[in-house]
C-alpha atoms as a PDB file:
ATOM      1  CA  UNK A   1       5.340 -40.063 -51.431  1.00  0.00           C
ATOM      2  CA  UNK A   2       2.666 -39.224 -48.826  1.00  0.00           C
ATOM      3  CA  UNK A   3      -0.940 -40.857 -49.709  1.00  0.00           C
ATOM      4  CA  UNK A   4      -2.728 -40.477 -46.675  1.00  0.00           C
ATOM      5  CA  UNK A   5      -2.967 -38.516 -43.112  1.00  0.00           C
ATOM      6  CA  UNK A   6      -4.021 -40.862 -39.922  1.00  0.00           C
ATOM      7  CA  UNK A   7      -4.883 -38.098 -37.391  1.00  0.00           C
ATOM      8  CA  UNK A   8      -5.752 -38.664 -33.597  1.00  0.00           C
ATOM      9  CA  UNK A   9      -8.773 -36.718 -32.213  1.00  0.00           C
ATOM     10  CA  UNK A  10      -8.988 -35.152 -28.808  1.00  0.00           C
ATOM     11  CA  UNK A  11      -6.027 -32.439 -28.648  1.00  0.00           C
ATOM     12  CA  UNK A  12      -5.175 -32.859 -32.055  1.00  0.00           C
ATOM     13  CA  UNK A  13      -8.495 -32.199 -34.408  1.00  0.00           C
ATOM     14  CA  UNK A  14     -10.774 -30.471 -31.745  1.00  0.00           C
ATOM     15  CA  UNK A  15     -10.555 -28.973 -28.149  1.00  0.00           C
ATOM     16  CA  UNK A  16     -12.678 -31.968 -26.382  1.00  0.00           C
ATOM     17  CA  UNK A  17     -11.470 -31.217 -22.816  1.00  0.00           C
ATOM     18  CA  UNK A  18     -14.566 -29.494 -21.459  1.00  0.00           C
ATOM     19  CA  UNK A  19     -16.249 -32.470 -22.495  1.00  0.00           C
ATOM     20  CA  UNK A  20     -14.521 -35.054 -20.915  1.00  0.00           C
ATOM     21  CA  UNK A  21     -14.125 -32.961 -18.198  1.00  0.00           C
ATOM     22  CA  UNK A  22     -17.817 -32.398 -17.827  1.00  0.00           C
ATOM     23  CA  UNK A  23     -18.907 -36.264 -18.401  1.00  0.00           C
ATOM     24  CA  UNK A  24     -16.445 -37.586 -16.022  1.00  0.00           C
ATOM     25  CA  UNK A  25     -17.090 -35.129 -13.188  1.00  0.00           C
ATOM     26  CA  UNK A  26     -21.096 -35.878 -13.944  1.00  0.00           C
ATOM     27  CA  UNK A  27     -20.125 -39.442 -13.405  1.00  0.00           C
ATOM     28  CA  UNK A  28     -18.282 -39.059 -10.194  1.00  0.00           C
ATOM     29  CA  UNK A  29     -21.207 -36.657  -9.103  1.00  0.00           C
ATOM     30  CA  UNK A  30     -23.779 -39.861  -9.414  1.00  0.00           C
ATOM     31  CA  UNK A  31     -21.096 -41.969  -7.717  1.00  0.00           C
ATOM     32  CA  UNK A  32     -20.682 -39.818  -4.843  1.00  0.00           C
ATOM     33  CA  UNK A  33     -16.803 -39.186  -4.900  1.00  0.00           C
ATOM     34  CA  UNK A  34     -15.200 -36.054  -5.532  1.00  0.00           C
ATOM     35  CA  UNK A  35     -14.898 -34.032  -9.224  1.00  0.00           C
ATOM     36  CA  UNK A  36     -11.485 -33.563 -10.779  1.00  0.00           C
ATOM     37  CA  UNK A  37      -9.943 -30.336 -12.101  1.00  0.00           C
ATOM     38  CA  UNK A  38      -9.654 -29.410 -15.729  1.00  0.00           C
ATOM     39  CA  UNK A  39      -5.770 -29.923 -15.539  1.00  0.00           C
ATOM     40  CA  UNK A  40      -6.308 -33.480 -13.841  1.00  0.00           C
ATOM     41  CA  UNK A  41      -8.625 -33.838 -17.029  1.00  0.00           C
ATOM     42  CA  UNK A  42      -5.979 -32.935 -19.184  1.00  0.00           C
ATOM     43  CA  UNK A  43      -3.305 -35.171 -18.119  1.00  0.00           C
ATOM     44  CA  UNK A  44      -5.571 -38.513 -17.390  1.00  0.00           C
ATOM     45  CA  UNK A  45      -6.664 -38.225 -21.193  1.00  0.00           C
ATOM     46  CA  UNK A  46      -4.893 -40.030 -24.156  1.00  0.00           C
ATOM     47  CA  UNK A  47      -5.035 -43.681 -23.136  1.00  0.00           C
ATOM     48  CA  UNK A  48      -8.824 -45.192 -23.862  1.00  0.00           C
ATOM     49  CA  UNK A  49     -12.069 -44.040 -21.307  1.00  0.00           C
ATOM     50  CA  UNK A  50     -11.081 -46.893 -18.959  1.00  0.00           C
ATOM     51  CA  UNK A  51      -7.825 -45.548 -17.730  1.00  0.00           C
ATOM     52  CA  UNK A  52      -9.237 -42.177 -17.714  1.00  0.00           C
ATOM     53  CA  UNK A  53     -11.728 -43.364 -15.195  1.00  0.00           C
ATOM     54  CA  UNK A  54      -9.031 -45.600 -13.301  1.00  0.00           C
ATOM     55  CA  UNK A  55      -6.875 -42.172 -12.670  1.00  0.00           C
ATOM     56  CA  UNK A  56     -10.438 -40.353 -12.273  1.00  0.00           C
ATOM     57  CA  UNK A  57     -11.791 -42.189  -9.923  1.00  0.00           C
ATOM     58  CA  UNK A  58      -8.041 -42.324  -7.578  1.00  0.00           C
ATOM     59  CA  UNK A  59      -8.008 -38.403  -7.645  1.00  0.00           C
ATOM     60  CA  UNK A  60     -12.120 -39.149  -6.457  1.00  0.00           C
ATOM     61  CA  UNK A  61     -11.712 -41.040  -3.636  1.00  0.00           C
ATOM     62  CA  UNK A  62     -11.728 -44.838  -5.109  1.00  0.00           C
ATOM     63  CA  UNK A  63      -8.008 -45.778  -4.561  1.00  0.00           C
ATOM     64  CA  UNK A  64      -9.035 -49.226  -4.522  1.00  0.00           C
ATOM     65  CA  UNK A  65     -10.942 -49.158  -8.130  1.00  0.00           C
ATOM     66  CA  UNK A  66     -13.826 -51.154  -6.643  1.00  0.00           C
ATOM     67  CA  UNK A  67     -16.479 -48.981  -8.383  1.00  0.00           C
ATOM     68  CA  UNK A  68     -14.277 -48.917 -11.934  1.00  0.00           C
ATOM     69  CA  UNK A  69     -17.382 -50.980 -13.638  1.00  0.00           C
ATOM     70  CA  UNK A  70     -19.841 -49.055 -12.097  1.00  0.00           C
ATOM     71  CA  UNK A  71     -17.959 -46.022 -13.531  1.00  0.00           C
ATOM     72  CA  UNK A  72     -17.631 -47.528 -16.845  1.00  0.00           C
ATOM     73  CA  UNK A  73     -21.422 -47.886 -16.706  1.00  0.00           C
ATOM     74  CA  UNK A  74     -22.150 -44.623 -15.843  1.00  0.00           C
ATOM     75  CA  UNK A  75     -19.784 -42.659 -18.241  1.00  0.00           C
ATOM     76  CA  UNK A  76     -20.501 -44.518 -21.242  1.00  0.00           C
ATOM     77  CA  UNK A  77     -24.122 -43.440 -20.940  1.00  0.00           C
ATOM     78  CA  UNK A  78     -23.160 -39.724 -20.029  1.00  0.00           C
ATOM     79  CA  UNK A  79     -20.726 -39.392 -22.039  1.00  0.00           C
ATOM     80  CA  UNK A  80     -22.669 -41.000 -25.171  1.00  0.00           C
ATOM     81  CA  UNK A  81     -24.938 -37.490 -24.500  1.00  0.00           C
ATOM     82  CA  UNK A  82     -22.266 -35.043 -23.925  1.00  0.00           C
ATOM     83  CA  UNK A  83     -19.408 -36.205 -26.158  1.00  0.00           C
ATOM     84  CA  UNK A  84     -19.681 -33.150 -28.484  1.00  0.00           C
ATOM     85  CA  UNK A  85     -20.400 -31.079 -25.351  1.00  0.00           C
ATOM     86  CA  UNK A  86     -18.225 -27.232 -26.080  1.00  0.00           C
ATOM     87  CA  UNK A  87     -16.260 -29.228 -28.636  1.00  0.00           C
ATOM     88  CA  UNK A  88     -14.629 -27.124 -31.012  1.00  0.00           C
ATOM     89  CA  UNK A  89     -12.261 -27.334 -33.806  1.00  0.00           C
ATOM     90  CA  UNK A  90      -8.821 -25.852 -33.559  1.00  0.00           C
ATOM     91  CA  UNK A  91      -8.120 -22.983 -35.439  1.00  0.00           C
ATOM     92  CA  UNK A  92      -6.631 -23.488 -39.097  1.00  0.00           C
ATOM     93  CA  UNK A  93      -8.013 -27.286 -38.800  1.00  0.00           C
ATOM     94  CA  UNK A  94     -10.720 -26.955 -40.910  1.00  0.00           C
ATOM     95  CA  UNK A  95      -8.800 -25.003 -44.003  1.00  0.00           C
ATOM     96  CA  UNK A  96      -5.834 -27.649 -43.456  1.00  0.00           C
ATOM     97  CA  UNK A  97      -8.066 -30.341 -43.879  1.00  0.00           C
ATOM     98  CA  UNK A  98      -9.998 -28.881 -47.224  1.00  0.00           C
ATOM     99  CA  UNK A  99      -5.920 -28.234 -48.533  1.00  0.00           C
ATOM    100  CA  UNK A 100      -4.633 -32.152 -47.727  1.00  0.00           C
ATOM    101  CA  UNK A 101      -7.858 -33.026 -49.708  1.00  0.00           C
ATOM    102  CA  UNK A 102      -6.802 -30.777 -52.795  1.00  0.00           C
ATOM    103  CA  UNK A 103      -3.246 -32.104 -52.506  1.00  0.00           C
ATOM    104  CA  UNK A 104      -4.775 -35.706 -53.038  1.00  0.00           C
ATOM    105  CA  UNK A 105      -4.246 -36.844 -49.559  1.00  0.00           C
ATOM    106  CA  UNK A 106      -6.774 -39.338 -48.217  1.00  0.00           C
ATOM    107  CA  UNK A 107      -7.660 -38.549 -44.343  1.00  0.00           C
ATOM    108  CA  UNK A 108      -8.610 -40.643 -41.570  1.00  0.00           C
ATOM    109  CA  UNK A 109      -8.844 -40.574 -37.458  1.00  0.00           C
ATOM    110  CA  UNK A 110      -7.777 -42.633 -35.086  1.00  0.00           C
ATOM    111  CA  UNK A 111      -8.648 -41.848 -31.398  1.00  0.00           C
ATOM    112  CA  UNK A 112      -8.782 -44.024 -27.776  1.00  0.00           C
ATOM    113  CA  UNK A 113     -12.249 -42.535 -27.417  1.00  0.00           C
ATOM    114  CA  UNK A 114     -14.530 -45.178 -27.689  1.00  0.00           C
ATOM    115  CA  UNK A 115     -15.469 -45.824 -31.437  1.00  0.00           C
ATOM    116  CA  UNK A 116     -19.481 -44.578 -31.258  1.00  0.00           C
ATOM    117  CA  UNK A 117     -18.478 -41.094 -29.374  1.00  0.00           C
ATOM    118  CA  UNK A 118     -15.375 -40.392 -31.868  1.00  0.00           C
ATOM    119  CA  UNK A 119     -17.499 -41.238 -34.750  1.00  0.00           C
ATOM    120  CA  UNK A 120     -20.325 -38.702 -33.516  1.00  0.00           C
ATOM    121  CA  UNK A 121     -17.738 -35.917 -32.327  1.00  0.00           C
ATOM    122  CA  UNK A 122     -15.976 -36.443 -35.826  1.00  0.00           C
ATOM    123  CA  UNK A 123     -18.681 -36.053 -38.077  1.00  0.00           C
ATOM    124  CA  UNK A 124     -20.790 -33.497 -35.894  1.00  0.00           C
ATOM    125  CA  UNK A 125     -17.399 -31.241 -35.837  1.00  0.00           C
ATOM    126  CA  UNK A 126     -16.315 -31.577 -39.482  1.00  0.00           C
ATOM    127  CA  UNK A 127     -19.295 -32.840 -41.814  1.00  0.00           C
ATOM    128  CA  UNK A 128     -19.812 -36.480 -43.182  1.00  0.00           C
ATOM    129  CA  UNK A 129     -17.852 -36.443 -46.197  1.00  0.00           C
ATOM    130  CA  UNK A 130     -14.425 -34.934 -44.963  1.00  0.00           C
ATOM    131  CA  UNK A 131     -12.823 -38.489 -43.284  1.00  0.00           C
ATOM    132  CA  UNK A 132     -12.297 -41.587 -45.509  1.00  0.00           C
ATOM    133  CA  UNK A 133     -12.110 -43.335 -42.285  1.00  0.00           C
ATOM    134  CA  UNK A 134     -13.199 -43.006 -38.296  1.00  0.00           C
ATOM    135  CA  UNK A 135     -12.506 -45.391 -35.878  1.00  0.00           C
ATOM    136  CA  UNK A 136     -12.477 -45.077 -32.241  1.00  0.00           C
ATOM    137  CA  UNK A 137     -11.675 -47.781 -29.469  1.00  0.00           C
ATOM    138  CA  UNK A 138     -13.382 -50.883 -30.495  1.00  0.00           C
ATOM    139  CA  UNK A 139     -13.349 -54.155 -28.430  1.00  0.00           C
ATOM    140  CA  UNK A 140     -11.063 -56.757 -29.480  1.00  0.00           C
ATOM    141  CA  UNK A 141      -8.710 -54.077 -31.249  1.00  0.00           C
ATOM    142  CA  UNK A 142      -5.738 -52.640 -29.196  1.00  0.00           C
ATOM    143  CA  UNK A 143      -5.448 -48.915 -28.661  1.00  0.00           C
ATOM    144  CA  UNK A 144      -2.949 -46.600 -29.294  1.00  0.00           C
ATOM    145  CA  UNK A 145      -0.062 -47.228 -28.713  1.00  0.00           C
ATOM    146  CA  UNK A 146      -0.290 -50.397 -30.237  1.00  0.00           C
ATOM    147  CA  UNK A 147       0.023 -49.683 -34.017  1.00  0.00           C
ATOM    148  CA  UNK A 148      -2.456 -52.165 -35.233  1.00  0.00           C
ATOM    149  CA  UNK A 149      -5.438 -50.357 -35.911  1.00  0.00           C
ATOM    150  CA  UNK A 150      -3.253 -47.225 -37.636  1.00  0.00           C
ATOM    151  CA  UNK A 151      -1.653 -50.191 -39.949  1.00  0.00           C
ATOM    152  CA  UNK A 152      -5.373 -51.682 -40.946  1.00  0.00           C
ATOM    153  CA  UNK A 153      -6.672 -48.149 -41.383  1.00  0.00           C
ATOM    154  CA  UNK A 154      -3.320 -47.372 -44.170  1.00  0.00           C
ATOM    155  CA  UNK A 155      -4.364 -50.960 -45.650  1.00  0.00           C
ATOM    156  CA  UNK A 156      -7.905 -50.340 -45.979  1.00  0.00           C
ATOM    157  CA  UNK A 157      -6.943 -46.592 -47.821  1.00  0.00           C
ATOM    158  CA  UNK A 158      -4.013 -48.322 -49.854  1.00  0.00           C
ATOM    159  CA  UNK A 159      -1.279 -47.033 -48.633  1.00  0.00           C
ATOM    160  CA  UNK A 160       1.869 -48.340 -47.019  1.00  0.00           C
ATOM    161  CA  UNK A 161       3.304 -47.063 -43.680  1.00  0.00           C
ATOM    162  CA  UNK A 162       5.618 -45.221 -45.520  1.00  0.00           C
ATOM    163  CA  UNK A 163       3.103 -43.451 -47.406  1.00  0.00           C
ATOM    164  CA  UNK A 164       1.286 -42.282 -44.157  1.00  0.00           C
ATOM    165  CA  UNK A 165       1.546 -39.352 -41.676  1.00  0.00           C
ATOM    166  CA  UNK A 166       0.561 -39.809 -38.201  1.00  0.00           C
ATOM    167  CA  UNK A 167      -0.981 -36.357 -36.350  1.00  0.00           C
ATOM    168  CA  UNK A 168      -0.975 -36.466 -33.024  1.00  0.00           C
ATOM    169  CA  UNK A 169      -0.541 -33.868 -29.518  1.00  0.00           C
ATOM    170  CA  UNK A 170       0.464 -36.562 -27.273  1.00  0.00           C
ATOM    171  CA  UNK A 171       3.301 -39.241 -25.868  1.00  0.00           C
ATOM    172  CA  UNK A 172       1.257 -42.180 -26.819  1.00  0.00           C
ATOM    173  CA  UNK A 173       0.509 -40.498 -30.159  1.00  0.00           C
ATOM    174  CA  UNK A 174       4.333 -40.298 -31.387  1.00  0.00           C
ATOM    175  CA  UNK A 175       4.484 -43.731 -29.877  1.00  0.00           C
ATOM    176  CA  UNK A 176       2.432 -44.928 -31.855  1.00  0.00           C
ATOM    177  CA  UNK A 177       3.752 -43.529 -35.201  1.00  0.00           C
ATOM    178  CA  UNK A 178       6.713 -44.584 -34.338  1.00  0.00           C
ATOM    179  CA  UNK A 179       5.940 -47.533 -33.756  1.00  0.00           C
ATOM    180  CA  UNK A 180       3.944 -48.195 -36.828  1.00  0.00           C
ATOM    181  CA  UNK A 181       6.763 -46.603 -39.285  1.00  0.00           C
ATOM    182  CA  UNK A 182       4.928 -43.948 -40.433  1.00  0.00           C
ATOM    183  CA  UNK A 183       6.214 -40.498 -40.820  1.00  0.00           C
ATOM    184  CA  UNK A 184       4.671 -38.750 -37.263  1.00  0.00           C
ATOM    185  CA  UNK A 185       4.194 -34.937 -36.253  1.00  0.00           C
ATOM    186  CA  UNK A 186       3.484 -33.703 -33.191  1.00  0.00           C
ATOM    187  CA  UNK A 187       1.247 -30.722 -32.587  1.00  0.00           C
ATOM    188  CA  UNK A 188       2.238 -28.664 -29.966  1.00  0.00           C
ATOM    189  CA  UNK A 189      -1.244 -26.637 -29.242  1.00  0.00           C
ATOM    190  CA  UNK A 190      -2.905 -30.221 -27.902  1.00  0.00           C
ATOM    191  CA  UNK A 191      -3.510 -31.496 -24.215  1.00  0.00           C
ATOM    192  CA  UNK A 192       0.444 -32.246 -23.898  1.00  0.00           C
ATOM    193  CA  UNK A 193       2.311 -29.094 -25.640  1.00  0.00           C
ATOM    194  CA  UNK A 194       5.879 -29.192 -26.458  1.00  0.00           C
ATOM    195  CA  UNK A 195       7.674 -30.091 -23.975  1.00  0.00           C
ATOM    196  CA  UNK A 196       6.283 -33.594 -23.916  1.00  0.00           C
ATOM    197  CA  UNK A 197       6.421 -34.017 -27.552  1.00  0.00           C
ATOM    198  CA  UNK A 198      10.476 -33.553 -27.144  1.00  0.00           C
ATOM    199  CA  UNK A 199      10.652 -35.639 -24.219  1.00  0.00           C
ATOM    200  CA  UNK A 200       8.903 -38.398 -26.051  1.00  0.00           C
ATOM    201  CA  UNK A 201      11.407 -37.927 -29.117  1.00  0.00           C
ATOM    202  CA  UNK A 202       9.352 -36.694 -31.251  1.00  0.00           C
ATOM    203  CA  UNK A 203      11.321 -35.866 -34.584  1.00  0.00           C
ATOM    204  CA  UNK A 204       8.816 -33.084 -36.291  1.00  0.00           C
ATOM    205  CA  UNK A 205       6.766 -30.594 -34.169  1.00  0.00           C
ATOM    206  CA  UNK A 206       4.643 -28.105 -35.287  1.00  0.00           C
ATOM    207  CA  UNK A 207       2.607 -24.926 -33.708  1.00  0.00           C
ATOM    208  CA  UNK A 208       0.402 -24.036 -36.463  1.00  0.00           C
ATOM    209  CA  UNK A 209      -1.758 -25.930 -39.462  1.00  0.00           C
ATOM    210  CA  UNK A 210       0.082 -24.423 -41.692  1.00  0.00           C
ATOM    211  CA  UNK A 211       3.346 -25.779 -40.615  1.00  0.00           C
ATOM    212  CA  UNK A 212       1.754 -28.972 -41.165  1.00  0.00           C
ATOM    213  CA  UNK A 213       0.928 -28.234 -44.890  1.00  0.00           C
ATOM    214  CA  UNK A 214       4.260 -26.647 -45.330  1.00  0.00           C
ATOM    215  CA  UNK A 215       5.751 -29.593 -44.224  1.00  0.00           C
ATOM    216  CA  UNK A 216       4.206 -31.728 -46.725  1.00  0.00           C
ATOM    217  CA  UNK A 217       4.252 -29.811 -49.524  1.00  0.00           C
ATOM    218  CA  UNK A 218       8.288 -29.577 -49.345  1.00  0.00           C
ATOM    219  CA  UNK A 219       8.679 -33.195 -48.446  1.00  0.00           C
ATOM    220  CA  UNK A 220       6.472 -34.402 -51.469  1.00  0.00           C
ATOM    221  CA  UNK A 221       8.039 -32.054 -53.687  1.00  0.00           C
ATOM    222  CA  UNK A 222      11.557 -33.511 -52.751  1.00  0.00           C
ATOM    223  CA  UNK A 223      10.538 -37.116 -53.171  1.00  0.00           C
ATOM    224  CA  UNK A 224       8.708 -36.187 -56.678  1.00  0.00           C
ATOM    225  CA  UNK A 225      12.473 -34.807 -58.017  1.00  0.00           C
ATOM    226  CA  UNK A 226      14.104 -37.723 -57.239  1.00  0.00           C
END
């Protein structure tokens, strides 16, 4: 039934909140305005590095996001050297991922960090060979929650929506599962937690990796009897 995982990246595959938190509070450092917290971190990420900095730069001091290209400026060359800054994997990730690829499953990621950074944090964190496919914000290409660039990335492993699960920690993640037809799960350990998962109507929710395997291995062996 299931041919290939589509995962997202930050709060899903690998704690990158010290990160982001670092690179944008180095960028509003150089700017002059005032850093955000951690938790402002955590809830401004999910939707692309622009509207990170357009909520980062508000809580700063720029209400009026007159300095939001200056910004992008800035961050894309700090960030380009501290995107894998403290980044870690999750616990269980790792072993999950080296299971999926015994079951057969293909795996890919699909984040709103731009495409360069989630290609470097992706391979740095888990090897070369473990993804059939990266791809981070690209111009020209709408981000999540758009499902277009989830639906080319099943095409280009050949697999229909049906045959995919989305993994994602956030609102715009289940959005855009849902919104590509794909089978979606929501991880509650992430930048969102549970709570937000339910609100957003998210159907499956998990707390551990190895719900996640359970999951499919009773869901493929149900569609295999039929």
């Amino acid at each position: 039934m299931y041919k290939v995982c589509i995962f997202d990246l930050d709060g899903t595959l690998a704690d990158t909140l010290d990160s982001l938190t670092f690179s944008v509070n180095a960028t509003l450092k150089e700017m002059g305005l005032l850093p955000i917290t951690r938790e402002e971190c955590r809830l401004f990420v999910g939707n692309g590095a622009r509207v990170l900095l357009e909520r980062a730069l508000r809580a700063g001091g720029d209400e009026d996001l007159r300095r939001i290209d200056e910004a992008m400026e800035r961050y894309g060359r700090i960030f380009d050297d501290n995107c894998t800054y403290h980044v870690v994997a999750y616990d269980g990730i790792s072993e999950m991922l080296r299971e999926m690829k015994d079951m057969g499953l293909s795996l890919a990621v699909l984040s709103n960090k731009p495409d360069r950074q989630a290609i470097h944090v992706v391979e740095e964190i888990f090897g070369k060979d473990t993804f059939q496919w990266i791809q981070g914000q690209k111009p020209g290409v709408p981000k999540k929650p758009d499902p277009t660039a989830v639906l080319e990335i099943a095409g280009k492993l050949g697999a229909q929506p049906r045959e995919v699960i989305y993994i994602g920690d956030s609102e715009v993640d289940i959005a855009t599962g849902e919104a590509a037809k794909m089978k979606t799960i929501g991880v509650s350990w992430g930048f969102r937690g549970r709570e937000a998962l339910e609100t957003e109507g998210a159907g499956v929710i998990v707390d551990t990796t190895r719900e996640i395997i359970k999951w499919i291995d009773e869901n493929q062996e149900v569609e295999s009897h039929e």
